[in-house]
C-alpha atoms as a PDB file:
ATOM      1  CA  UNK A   1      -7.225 -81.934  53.798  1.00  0.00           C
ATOM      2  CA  UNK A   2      -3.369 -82.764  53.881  1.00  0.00           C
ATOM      3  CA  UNK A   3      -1.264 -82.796  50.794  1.00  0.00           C
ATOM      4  CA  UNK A   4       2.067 -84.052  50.564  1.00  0.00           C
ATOM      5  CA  UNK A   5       4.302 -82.954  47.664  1.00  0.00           C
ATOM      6  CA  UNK A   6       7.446 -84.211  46.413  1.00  0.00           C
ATOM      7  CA  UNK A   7       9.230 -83.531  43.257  1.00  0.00           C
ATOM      8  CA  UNK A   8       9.597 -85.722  40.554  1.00  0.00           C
ATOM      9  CA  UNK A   9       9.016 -88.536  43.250  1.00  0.00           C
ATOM     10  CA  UNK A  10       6.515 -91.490  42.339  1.00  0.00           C
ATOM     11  CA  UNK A  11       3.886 -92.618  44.701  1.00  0.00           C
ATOM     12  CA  UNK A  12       2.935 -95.944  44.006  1.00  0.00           C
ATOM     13  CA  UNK A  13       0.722 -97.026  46.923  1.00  0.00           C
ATOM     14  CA  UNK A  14      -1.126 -95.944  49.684  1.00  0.00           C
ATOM     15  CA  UNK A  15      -2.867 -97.162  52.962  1.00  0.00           C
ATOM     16  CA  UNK A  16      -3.738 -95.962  56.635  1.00  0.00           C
ATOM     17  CA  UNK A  17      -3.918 -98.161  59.936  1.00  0.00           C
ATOM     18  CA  UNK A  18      -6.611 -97.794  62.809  1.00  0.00           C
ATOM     19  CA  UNK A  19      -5.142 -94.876  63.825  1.00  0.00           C
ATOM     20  CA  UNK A  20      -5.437 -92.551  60.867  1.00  0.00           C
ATOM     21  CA  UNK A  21      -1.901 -93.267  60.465  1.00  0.00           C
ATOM     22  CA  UNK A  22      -0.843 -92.754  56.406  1.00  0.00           C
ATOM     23  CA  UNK A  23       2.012 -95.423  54.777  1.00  0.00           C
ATOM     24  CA  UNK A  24       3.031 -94.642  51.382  1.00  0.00           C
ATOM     25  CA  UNK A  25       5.405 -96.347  48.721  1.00  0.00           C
ATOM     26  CA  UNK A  26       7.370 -94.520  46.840  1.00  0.00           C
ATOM     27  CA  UNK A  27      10.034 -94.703  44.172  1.00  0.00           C
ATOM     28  CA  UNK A  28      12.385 -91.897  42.768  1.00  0.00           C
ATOM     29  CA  UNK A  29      15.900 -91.059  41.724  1.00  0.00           C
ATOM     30  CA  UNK A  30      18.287 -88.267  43.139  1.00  0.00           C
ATOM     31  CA  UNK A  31      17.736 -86.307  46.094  1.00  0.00           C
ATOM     32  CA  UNK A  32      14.177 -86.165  47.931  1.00  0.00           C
ATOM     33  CA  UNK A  33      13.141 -84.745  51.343  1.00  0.00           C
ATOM     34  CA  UNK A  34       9.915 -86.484  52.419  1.00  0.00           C
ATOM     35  CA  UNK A  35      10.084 -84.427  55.295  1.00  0.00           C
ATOM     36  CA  UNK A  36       7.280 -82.485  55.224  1.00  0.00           C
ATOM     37  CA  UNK A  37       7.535 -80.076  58.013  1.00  0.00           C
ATOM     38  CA  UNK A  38      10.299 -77.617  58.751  1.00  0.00           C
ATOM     39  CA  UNK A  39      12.376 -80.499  59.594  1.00  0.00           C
ATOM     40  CA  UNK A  40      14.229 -82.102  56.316  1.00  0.00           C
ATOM     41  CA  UNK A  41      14.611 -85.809  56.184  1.00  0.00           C
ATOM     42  CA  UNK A  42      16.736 -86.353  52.232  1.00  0.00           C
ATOM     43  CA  UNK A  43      16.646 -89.139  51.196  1.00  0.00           C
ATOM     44  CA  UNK A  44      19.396 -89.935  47.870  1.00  0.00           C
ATOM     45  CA  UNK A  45      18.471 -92.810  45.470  1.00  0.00           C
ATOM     46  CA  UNK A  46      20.278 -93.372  41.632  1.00  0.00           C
ATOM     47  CA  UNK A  47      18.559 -96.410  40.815  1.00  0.00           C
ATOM     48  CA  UNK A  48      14.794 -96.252  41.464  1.00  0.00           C
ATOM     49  CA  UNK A  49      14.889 -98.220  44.728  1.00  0.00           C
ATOM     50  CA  UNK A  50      11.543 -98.444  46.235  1.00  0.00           C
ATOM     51  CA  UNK A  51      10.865 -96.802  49.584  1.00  0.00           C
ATOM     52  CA  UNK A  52       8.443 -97.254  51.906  1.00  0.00           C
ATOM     53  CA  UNK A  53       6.872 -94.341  54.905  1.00  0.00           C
ATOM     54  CA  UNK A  54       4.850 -93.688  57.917  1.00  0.00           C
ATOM     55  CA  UNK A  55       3.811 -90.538  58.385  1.00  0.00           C
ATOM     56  CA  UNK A  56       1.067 -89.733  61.492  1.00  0.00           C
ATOM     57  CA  UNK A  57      -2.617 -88.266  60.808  1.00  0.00           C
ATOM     58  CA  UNK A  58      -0.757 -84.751  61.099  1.00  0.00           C
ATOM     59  CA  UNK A  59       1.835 -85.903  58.280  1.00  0.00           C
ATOM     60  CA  UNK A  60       4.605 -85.872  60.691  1.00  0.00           C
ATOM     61  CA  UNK A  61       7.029 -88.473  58.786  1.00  0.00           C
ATOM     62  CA  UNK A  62       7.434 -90.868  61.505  1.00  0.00           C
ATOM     63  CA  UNK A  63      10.306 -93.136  59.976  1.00  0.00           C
ATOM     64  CA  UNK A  64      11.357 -94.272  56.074  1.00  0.00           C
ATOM     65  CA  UNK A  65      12.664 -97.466  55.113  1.00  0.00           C
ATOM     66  CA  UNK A  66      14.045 -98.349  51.356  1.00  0.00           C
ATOM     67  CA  UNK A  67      13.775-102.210  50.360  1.00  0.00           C
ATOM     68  CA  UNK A  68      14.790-104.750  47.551  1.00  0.00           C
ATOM     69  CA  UNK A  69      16.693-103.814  44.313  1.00  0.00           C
ATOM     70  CA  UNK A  70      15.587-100.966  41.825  1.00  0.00           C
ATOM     71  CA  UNK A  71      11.722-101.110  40.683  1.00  0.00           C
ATOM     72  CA  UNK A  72      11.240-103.501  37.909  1.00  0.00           C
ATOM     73  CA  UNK A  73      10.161-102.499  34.811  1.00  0.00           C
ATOM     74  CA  UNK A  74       7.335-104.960  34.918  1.00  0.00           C
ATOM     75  CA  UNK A  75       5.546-103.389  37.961  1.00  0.00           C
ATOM     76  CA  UNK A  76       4.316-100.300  37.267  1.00  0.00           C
ATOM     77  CA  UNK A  77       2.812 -99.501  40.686  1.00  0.00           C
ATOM     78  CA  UNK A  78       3.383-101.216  44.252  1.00  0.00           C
ATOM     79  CA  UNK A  79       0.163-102.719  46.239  1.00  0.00           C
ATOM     80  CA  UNK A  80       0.312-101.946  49.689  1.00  0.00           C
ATOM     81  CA  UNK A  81      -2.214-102.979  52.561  1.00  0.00           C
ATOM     82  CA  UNK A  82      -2.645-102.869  55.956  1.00  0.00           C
ATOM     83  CA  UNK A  83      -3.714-106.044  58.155  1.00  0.00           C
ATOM     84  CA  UNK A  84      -5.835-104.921  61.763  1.00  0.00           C
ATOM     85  CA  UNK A  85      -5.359-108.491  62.982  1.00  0.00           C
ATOM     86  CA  UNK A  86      -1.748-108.713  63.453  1.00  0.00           C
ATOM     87  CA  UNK A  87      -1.228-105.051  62.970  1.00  0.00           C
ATOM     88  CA  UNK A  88       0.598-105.197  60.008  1.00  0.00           C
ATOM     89  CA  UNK A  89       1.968-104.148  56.412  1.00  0.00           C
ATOM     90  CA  UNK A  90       1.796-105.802  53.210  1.00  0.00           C
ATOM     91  CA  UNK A  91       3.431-104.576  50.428  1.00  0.00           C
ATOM     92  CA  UNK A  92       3.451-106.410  46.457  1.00  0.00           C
ATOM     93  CA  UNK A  93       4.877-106.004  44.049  1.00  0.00           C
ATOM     94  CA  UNK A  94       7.647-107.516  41.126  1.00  0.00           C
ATOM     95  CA  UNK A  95      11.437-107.303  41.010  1.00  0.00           C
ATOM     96  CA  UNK A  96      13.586-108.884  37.926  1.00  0.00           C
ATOM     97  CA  UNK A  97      17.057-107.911  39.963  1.00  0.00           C
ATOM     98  CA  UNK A  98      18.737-109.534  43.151  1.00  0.00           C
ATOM     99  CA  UNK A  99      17.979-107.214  46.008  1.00  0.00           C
ATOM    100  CA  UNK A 100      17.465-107.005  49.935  1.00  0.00           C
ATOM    101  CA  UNK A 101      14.176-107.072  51.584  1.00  0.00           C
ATOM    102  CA  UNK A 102      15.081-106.405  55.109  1.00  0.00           C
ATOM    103  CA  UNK A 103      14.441-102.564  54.960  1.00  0.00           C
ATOM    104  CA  UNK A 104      16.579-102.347  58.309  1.00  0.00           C
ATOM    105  CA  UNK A 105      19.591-102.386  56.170  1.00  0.00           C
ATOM    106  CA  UNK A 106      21.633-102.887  59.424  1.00  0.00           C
ATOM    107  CA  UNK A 107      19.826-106.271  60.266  1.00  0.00           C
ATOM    108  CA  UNK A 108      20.152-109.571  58.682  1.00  0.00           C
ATOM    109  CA  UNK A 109      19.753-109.303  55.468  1.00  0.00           C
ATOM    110  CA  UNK A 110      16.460-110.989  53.153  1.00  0.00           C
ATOM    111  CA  UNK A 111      17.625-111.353  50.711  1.00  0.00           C
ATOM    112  CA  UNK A 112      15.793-112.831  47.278  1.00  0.00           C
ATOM    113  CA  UNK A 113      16.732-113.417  43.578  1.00  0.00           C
ATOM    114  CA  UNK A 114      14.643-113.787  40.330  1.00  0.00           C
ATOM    115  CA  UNK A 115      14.273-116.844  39.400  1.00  0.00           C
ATOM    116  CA  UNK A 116      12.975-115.240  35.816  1.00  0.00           C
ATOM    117  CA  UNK A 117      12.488-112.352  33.811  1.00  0.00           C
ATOM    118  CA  UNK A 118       9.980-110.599  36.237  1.00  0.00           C
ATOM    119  CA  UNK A 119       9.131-112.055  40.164  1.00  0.00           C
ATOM    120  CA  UNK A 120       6.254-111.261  42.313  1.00  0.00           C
ATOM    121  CA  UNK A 121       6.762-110.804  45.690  1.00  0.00           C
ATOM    122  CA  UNK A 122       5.256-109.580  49.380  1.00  0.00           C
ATOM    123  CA  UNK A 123       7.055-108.072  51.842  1.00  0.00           C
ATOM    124  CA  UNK A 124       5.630-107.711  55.485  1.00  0.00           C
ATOM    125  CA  UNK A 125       6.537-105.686  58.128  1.00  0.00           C
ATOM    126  CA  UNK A 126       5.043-104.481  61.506  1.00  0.00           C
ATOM    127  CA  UNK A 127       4.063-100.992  61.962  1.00  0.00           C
ATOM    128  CA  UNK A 128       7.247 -99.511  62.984  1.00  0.00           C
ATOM    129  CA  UNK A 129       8.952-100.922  59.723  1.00  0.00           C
ATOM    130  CA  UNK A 130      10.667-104.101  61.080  1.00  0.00           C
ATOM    131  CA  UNK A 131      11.069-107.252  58.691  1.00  0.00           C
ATOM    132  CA  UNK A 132       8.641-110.010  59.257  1.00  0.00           C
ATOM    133  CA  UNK A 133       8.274-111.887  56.414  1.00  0.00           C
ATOM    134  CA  UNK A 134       8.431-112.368  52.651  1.00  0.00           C
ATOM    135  CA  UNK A 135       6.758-114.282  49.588  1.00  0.00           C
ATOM    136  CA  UNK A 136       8.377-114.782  46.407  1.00  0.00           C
ATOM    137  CA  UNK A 137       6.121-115.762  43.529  1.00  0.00           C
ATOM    138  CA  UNK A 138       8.919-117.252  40.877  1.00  0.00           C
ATOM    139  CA  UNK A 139       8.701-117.131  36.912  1.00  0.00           C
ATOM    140  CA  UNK A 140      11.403-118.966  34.736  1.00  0.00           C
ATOM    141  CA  UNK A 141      13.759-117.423  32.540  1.00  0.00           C
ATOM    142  CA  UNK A 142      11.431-117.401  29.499  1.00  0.00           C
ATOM    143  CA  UNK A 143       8.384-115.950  32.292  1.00  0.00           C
ATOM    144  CA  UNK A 144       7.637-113.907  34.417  1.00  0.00           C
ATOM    145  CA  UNK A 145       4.965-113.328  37.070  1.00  0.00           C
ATOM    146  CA  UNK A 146       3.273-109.451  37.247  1.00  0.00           C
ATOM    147  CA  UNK A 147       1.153-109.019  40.982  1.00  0.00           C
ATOM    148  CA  UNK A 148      -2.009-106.435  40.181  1.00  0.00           C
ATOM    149  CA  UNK A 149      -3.581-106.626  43.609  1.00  0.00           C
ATOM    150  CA  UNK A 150      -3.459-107.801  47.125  1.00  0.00           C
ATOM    151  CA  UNK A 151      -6.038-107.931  50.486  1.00  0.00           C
ATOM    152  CA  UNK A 152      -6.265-109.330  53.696  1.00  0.00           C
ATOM    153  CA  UNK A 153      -8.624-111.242  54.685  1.00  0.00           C
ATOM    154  CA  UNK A 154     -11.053-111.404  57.939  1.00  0.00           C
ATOM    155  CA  UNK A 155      -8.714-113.878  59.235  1.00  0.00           C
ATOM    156  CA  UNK A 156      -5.473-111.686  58.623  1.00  0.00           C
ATOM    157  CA  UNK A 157      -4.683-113.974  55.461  1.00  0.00           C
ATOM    158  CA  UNK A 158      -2.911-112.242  52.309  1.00  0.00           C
ATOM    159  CA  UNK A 159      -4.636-112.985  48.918  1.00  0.00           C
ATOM    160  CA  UNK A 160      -3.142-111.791  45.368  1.00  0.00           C
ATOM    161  CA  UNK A 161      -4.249-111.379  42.515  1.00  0.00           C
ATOM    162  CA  UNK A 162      -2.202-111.094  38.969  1.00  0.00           C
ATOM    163  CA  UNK A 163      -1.083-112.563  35.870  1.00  0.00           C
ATOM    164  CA  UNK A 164       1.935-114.385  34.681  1.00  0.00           C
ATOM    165  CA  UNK A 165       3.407-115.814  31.505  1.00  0.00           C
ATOM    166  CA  UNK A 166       4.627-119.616  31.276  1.00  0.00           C
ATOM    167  CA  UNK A 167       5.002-121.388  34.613  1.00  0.00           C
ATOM    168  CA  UNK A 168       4.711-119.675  38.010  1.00  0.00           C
ATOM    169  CA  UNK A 169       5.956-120.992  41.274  1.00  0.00           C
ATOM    170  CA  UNK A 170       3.099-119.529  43.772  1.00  0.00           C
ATOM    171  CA  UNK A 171       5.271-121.084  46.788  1.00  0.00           C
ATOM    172  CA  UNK A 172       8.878-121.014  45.424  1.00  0.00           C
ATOM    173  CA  UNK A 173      10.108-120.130  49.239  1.00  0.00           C
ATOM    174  CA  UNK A 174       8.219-123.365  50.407  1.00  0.00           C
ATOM    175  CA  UNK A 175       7.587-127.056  48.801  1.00  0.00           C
ATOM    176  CA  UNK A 176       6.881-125.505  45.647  1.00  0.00           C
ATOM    177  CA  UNK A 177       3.498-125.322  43.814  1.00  0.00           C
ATOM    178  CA  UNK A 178       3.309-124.597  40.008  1.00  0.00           C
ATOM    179  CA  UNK A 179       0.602-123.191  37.768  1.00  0.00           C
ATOM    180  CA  UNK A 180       1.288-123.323  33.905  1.00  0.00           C
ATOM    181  CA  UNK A 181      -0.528-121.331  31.694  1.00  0.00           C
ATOM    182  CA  UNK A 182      -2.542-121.967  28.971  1.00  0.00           C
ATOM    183  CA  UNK A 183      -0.920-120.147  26.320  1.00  0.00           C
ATOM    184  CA  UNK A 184      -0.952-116.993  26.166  1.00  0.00           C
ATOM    185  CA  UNK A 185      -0.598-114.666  30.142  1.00  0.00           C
ATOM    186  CA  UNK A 186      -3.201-116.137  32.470  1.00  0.00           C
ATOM    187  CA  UNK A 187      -4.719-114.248  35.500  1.00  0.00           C
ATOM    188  CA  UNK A 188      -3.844-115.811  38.806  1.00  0.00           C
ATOM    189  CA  UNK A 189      -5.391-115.620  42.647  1.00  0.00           C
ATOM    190  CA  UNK A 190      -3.530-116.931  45.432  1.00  0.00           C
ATOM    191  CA  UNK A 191      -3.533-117.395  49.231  1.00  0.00           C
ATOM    192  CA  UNK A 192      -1.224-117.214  51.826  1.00  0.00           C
ATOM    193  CA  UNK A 193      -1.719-117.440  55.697  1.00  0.00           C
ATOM    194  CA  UNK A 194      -0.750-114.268  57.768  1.00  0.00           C
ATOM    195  CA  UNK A 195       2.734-116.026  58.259  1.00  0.00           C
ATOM    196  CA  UNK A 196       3.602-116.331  54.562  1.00  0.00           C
ATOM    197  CA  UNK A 197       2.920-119.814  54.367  1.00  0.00           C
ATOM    198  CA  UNK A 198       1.410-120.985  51.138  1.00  0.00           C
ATOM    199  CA  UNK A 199      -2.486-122.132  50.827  1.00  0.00           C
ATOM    200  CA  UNK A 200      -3.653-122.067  47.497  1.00  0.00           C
ATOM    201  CA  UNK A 201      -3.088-120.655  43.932  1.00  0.00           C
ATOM    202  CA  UNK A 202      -5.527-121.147  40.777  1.00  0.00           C
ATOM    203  CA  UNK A 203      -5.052-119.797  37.369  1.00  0.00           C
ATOM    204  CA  UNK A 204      -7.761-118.210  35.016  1.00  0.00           C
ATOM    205  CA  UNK A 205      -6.693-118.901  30.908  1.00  0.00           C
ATOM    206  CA  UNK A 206      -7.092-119.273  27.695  1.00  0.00           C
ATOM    207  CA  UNK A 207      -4.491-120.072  24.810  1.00  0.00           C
ATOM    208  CA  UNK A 208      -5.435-116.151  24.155  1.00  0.00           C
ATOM    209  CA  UNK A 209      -4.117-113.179  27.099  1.00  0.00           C
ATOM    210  CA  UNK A 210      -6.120-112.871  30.938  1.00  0.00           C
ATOM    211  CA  UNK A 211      -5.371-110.919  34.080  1.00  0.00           C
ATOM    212  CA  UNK A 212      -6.676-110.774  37.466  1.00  0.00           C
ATOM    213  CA  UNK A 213      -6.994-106.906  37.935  1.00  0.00           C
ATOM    214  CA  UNK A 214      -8.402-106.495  41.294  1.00  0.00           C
ATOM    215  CA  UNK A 215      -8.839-108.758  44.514  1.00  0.00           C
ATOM    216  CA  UNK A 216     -10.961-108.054  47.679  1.00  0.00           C
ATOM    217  CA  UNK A 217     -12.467-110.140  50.764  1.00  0.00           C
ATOM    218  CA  UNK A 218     -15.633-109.960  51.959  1.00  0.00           C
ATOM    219  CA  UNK A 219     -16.519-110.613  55.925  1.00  0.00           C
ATOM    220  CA  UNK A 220     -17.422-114.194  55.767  1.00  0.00           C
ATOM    221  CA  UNK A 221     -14.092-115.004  53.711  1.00  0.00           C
ATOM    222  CA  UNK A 222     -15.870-114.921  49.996  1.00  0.00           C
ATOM    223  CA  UNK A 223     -13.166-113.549  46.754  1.00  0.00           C
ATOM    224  CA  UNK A 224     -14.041-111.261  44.417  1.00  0.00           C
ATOM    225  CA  UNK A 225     -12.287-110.936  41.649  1.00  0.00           C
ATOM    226  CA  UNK A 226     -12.186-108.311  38.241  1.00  0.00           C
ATOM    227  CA  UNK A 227     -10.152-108.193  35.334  1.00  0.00           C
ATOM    228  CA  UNK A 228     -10.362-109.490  31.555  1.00  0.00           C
ATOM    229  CA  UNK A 229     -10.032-111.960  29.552  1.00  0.00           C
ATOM    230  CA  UNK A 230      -9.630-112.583  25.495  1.00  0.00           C
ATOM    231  CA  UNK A 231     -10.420-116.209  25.270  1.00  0.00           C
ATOM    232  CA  UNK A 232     -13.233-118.733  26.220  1.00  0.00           C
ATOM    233  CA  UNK A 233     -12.063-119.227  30.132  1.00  0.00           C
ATOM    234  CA  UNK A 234     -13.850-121.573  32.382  1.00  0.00           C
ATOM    235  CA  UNK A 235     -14.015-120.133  35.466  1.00  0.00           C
ATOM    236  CA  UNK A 236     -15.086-123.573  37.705  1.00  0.00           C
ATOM    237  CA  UNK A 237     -11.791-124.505  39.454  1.00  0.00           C
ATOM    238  CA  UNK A 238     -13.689-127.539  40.056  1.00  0.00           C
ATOM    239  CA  UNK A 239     -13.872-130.571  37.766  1.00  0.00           C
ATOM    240  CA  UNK A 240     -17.414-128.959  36.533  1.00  0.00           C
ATOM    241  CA  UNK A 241     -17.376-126.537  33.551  1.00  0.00           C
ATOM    242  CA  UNK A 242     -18.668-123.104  33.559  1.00  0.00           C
ATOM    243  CA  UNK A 243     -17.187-121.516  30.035  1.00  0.00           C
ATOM    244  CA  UNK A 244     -17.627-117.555  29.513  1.00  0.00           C
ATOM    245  CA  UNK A 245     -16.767-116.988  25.500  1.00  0.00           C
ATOM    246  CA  UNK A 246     -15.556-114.047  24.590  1.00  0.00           C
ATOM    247  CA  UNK A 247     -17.473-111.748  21.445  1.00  0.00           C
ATOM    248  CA  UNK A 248     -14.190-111.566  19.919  1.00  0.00           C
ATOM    249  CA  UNK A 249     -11.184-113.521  20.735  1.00  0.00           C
ATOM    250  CA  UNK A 250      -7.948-111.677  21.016  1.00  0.00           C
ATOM    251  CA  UNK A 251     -10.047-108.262  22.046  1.00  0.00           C
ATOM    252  CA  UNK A 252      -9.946-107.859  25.837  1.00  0.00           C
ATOM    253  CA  UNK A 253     -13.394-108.324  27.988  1.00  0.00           C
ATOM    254  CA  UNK A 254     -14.254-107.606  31.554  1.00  0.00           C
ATOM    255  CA  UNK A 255     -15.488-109.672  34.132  1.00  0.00           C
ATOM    256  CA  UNK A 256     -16.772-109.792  37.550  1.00  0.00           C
ATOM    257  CA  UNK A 257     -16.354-113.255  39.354  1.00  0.00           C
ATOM    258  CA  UNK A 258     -17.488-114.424  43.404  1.00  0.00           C
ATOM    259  CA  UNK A 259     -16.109-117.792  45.291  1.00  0.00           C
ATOM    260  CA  UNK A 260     -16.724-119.300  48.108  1.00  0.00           C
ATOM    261  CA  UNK A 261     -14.254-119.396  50.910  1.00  0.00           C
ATOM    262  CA  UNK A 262     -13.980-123.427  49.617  1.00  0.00           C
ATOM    263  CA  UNK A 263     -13.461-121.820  45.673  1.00  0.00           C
ATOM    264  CA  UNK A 264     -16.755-122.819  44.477  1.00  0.00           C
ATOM    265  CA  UNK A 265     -17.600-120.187  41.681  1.00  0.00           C
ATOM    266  CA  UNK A 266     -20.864-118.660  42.917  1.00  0.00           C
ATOM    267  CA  UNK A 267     -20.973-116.794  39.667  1.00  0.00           C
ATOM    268  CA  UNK A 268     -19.299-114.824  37.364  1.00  0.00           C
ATOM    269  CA  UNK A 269     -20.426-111.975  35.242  1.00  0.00           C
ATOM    270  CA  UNK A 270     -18.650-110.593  31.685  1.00  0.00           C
ATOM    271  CA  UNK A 271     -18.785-106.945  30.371  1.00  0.00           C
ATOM    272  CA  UNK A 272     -20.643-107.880  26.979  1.00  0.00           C
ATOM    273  CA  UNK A 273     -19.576-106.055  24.444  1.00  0.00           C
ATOM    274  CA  UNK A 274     -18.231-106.124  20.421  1.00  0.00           C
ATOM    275  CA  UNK A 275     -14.901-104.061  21.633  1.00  0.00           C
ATOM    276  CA  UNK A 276     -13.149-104.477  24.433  1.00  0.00           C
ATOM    277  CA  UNK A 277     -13.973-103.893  28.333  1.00  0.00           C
ATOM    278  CA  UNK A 278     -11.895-103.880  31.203  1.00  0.00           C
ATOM    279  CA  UNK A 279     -12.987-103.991  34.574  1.00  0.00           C
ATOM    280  CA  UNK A 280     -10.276-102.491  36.343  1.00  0.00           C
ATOM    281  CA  UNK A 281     -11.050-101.764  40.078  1.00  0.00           C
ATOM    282  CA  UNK A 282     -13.738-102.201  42.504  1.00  0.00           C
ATOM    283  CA  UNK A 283     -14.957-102.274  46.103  1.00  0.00           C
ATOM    284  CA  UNK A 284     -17.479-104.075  48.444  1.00  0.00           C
ATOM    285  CA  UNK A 285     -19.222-101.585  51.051  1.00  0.00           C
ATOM    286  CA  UNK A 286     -20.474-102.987  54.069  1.00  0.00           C
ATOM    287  CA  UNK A 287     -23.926-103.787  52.759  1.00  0.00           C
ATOM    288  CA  UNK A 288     -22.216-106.443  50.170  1.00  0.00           C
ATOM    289  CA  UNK A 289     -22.699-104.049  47.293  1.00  0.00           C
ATOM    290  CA  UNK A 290     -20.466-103.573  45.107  1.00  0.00           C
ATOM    291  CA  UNK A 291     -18.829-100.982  42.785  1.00  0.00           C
ATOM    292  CA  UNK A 292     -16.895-101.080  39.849  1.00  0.00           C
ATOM    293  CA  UNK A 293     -14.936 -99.096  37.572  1.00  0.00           C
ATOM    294  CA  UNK A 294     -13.279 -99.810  34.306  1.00  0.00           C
ATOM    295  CA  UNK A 295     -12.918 -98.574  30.794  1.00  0.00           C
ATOM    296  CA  UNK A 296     -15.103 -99.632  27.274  1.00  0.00           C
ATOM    297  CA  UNK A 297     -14.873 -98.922  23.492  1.00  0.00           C
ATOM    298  CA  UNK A 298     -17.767 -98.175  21.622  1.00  0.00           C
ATOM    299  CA  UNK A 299     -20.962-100.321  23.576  1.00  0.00           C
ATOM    300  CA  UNK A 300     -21.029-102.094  26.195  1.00  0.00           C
ATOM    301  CA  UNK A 301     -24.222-103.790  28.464  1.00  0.00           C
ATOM    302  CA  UNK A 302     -23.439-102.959  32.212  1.00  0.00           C
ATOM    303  CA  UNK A 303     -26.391-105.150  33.302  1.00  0.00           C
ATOM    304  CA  UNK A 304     -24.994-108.798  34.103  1.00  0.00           C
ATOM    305  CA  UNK A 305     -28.592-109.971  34.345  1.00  0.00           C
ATOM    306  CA  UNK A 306     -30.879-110.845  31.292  1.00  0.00           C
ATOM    307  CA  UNK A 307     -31.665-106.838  31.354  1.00  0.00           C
ATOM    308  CA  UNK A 308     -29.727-104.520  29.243  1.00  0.00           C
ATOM    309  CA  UNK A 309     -28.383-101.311  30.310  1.00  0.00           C
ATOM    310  CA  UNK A 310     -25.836-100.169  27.112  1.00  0.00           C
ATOM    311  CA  UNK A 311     -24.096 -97.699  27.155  1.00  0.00           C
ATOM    312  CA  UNK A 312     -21.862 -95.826  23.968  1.00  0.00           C
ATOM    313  CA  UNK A 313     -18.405 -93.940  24.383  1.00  0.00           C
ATOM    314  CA  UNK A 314     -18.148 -90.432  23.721  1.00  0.00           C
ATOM    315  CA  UNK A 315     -15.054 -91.188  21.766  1.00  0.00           C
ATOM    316  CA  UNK A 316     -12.762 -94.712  21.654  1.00  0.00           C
ATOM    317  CA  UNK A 317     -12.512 -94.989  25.161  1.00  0.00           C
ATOM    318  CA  UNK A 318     -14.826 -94.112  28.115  1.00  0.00           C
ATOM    319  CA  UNK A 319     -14.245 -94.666  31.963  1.00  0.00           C
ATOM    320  CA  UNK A 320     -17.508 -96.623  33.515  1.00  0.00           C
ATOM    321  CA  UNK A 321     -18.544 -97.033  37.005  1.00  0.00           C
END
């Protein structure tokens, strides 16, 4: 096992490409060396900036790139994932400060600004670090847009998934494409082609709080989604109705949703209980199984089908998978 240390440093995201090879975001302030070996590559930083490394199997760093403006204090962690189709990197994340996302700070600059109080954005670069593309997911100046999530699809497509307050322009770089919430913060998913280019974004809400937590593809092109909800959502994007109610509105609870590669809900499942649930993260293994984690207060029923498998915390809050 390899371990990379760094003081005082925070690591915010992690992936590895075919080839074992290990890129990491990471934010700090002051001086770092993220030079592992005997070698010392320092790196100085005063505002937080968020940087971005490759470092081989061996944890030989390979090269480091900084990008955008200082980490904004809506994003607590950066999403970063790797795409075997065009061999490239994604990275998510949300910015409330003008900034440059060209990490070759010698080439023509990308340059973005927040529209609102918080952005979302994706960055994408090939696998020696060179610009490719960008997204910018806008809020308003009483909004703001928070990205939880992001995979790529079997076709090389990026999908996100979030929340955001007030109005959110999913393609603010393109012709535009607003989603207004419902109220209160509504979870979002959207879809963009392995170019950037805008497909589709739908919104999950209530006049109450939801979030889109987690976001993952399966091989024929299906979306999974987790996260919670505190109001009576309806979960058909189409004009059919399929309401999940809440046991108590305002308190947070979990659910696991499927839709087709045309965003028919296939179904959705909530984390019943009289406190709140959170379903937090999962994966899908190669079977089509899949496993989830999250947290619960008091009782909850794990089983989504008309069995009951309940289960009590050993104190507020308990960690489930």
């Amino acid at each position: 096992n390899l371990v990379l240390l760094i003081d005082s440093a925070t690591f915010s995201g992690l992936t590895t490409d075919v080839d074992v090879n290990y890129y990491v975001c990471v934010s700090f302030v002051g001086d770092k060396d993220f030079d592992p070996s005997l070698s010392t590559q320092l790196l100085s930083d005063d505002s937080g900036s968020a940087f971005i490394m490759k470092f081989s199997p061996d944890l030989d760093l390979m090269w480091v790139e900084n990008y955008g403006p200082a980490v904004s204090d809506n994003d607590e962690q950066m999403e970063i994932a790797y795409d075997p189709i065009n061999q490239r990197i994604h990275l998510a994340g949300s910015f409330d400060a003008p900034g440059n996302f060209n990490p070759n700070q010698s080439g023509t600059p990308n340059s973005l600004t927040n529209a609102g109080q918080g952005d979302g954005f994706v960055l994408t670069l090939d696998t020696g670090g060179a610009f490719v593309n960008s997204i910018q997911l806008a809020s308003t100046l009483t909004s703001s847009v928070k990205i939880n999530n992001l995979d790529v699809g079997p076709l090389g497509d990026v999908y996100l998934g979030g929340s955001f307050t007030g109005t959110m322009d999913a393609d603010f770089l393109g012709a535009g494409f607003n989603l207004v919430s419902a109220g209160g913060g509504d979870g979002f998913f959207a879809k963009y082609n392995s170019n950037g280019v805008f497909t589709f974004a739908e919104s999950l809400g209530s006049p109450e709080d939801e979030e889109v937590s987690h976001i993952r593809l399966d091989p024929t092109g299906a979306i999974y989604l987790s996260g919670s909800q505190e109001g009576t959502v309806d979960f058909d994007l189409s004009a059919g109705t399929n309401l999940v109610n809440v046991t108590t509105t305002g308190i947070p609870m979990g659910f696991l949703a499927r839709y087709s590669t045309n965003l028919d809900l296939e179904w959705v499942n909530p984390l019943v209980s009289p406190d709140s649930t959170i379903a937090s993260y999962f994966e899908l293994d190669e079977e089509g199984d899949i496993y989830l984690a999250g947290e619960f207060v008091n009782d909850v029923d794990l089983d989504p089908a008309i069995n009951i498998e309940n289960r009590t915390s050993n104190g507020q809050s308990d960690m489930f998978i």
